[in-house]
C-alpha atoms as a PDB file:
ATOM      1  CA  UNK A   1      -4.080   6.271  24.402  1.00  0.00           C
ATOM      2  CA  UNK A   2      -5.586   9.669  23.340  1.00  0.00           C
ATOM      3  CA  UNK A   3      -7.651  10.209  20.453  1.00  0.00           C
ATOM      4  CA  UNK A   4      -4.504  12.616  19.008  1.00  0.00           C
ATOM      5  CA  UNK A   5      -2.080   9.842  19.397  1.00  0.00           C
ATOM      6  CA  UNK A   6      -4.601   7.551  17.773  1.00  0.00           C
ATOM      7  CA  UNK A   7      -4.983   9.942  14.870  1.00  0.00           C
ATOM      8  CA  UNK A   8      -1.341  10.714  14.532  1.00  0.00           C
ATOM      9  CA  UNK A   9      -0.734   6.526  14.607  1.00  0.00           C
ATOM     10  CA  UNK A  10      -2.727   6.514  11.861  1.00  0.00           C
ATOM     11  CA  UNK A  11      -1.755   9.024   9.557  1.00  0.00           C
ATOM     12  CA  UNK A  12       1.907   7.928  10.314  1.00  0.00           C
ATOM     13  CA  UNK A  13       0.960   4.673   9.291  1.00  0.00           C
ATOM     14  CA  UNK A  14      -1.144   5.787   6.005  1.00  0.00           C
ATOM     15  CA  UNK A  15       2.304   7.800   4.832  1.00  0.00           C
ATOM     16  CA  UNK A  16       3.575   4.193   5.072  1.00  0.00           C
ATOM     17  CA  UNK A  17       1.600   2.626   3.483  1.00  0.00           C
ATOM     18  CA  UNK A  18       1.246   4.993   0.723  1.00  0.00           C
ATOM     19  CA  UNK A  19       4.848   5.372   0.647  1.00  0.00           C
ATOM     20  CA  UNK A  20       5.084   1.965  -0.379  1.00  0.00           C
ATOM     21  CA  UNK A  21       2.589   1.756  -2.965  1.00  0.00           C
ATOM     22  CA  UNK A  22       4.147   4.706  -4.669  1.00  0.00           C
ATOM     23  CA  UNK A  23       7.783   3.292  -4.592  1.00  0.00           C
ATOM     24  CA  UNK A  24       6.207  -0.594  -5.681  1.00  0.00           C
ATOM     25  CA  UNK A  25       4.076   1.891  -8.760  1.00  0.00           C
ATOM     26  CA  UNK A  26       7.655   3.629  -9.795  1.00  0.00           C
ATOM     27  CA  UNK A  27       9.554   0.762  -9.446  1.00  0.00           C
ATOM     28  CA  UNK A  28       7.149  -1.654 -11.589  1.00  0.00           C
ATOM     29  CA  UNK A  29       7.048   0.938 -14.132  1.00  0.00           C
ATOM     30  CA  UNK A  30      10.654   1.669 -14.560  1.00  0.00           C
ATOM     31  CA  UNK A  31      11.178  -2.291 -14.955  1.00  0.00           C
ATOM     32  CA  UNK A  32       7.914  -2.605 -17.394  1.00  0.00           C
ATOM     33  CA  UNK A  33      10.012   0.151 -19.654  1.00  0.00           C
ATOM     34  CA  UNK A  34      12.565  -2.692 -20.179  1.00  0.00           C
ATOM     35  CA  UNK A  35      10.517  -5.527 -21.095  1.00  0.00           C
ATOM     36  CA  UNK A  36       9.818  -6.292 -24.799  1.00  0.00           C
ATOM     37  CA  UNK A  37       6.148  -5.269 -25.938  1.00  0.00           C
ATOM     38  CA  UNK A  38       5.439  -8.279 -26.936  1.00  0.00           C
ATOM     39  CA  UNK A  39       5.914 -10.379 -23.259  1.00  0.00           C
ATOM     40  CA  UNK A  40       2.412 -10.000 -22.342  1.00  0.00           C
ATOM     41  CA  UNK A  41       3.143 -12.160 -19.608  1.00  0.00           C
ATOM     42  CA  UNK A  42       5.786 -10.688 -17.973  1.00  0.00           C
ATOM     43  CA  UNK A  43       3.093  -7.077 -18.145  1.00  0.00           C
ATOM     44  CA  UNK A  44       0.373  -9.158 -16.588  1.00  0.00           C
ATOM     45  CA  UNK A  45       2.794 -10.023 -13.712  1.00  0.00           C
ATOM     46  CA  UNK A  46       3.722  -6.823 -13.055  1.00  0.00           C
ATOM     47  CA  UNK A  47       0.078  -5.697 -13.275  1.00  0.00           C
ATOM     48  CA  UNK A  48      -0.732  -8.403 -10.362  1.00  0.00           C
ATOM     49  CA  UNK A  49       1.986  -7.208  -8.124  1.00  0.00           C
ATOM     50  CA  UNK A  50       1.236  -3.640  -8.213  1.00  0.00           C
ATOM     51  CA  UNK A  51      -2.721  -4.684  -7.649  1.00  0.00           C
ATOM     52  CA  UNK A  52      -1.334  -7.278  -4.710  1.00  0.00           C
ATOM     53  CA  UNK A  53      -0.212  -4.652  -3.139  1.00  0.00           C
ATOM     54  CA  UNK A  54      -2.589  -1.704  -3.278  1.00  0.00           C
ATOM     55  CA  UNK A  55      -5.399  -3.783  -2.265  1.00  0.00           C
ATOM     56  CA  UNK A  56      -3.274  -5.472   0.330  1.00  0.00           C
ATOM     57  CA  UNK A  57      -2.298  -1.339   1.555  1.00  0.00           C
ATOM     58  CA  UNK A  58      -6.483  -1.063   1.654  1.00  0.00           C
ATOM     59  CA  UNK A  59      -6.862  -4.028   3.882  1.00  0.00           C
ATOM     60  CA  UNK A  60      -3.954  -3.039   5.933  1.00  0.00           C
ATOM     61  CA  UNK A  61      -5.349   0.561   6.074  1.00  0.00           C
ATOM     62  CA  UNK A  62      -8.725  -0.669   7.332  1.00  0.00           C
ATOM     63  CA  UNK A  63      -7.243  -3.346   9.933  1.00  0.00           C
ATOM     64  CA  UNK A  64      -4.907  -0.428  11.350  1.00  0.00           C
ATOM     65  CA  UNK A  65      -7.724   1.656  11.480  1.00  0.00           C
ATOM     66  CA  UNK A  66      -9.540  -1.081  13.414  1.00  0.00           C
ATOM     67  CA  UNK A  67      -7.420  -1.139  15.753  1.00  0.00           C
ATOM     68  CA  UNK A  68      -6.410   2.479  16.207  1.00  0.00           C
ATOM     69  CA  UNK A  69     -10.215   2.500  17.202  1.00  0.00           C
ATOM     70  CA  UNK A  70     -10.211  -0.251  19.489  1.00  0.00           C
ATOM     71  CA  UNK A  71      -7.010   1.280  21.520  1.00  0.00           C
ATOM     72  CA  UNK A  72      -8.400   4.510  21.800  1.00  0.00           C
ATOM     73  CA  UNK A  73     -11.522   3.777  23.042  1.00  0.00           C
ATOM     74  CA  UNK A  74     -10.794   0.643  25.102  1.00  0.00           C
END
């Protein structure tokens, strides 16, 4: 694989994955509108999901990036 297709791989794959942190943000927030302000809980859980998943986009960033790396060069 060229070092273009590697770099286009990733940035395909970084519109993904910020694709999906941006529809998980929008969609948590439009549901946190219709929870009652006193459910602390039900906040907190959405507050873990949307931090689930941008730190699971970082690791997945960084292991695609890996990768990308190791078929480029290898």
């Amino acid at each position: 694989m060229s070092a273009s297709a590697g770099l286009a791989l990733v940035l395909g794959a970084f519109v993904a994955l910020l694709t999906g942190v941006m529809r998980l943000a929008f969609r948590e927030r439009r549901l946190g509108r219709t929870l009652r302000i006193d459910d602390v809980a039900a906040h907190q859980a959405s507050d873990a999901r949307l931090l689930a998943m941008i730190f699971g986009s970082i690791i997945g960033g960084m292991l695609l990036t890996l990768l990308t790396a190791w078929l480029v060069f290898f």
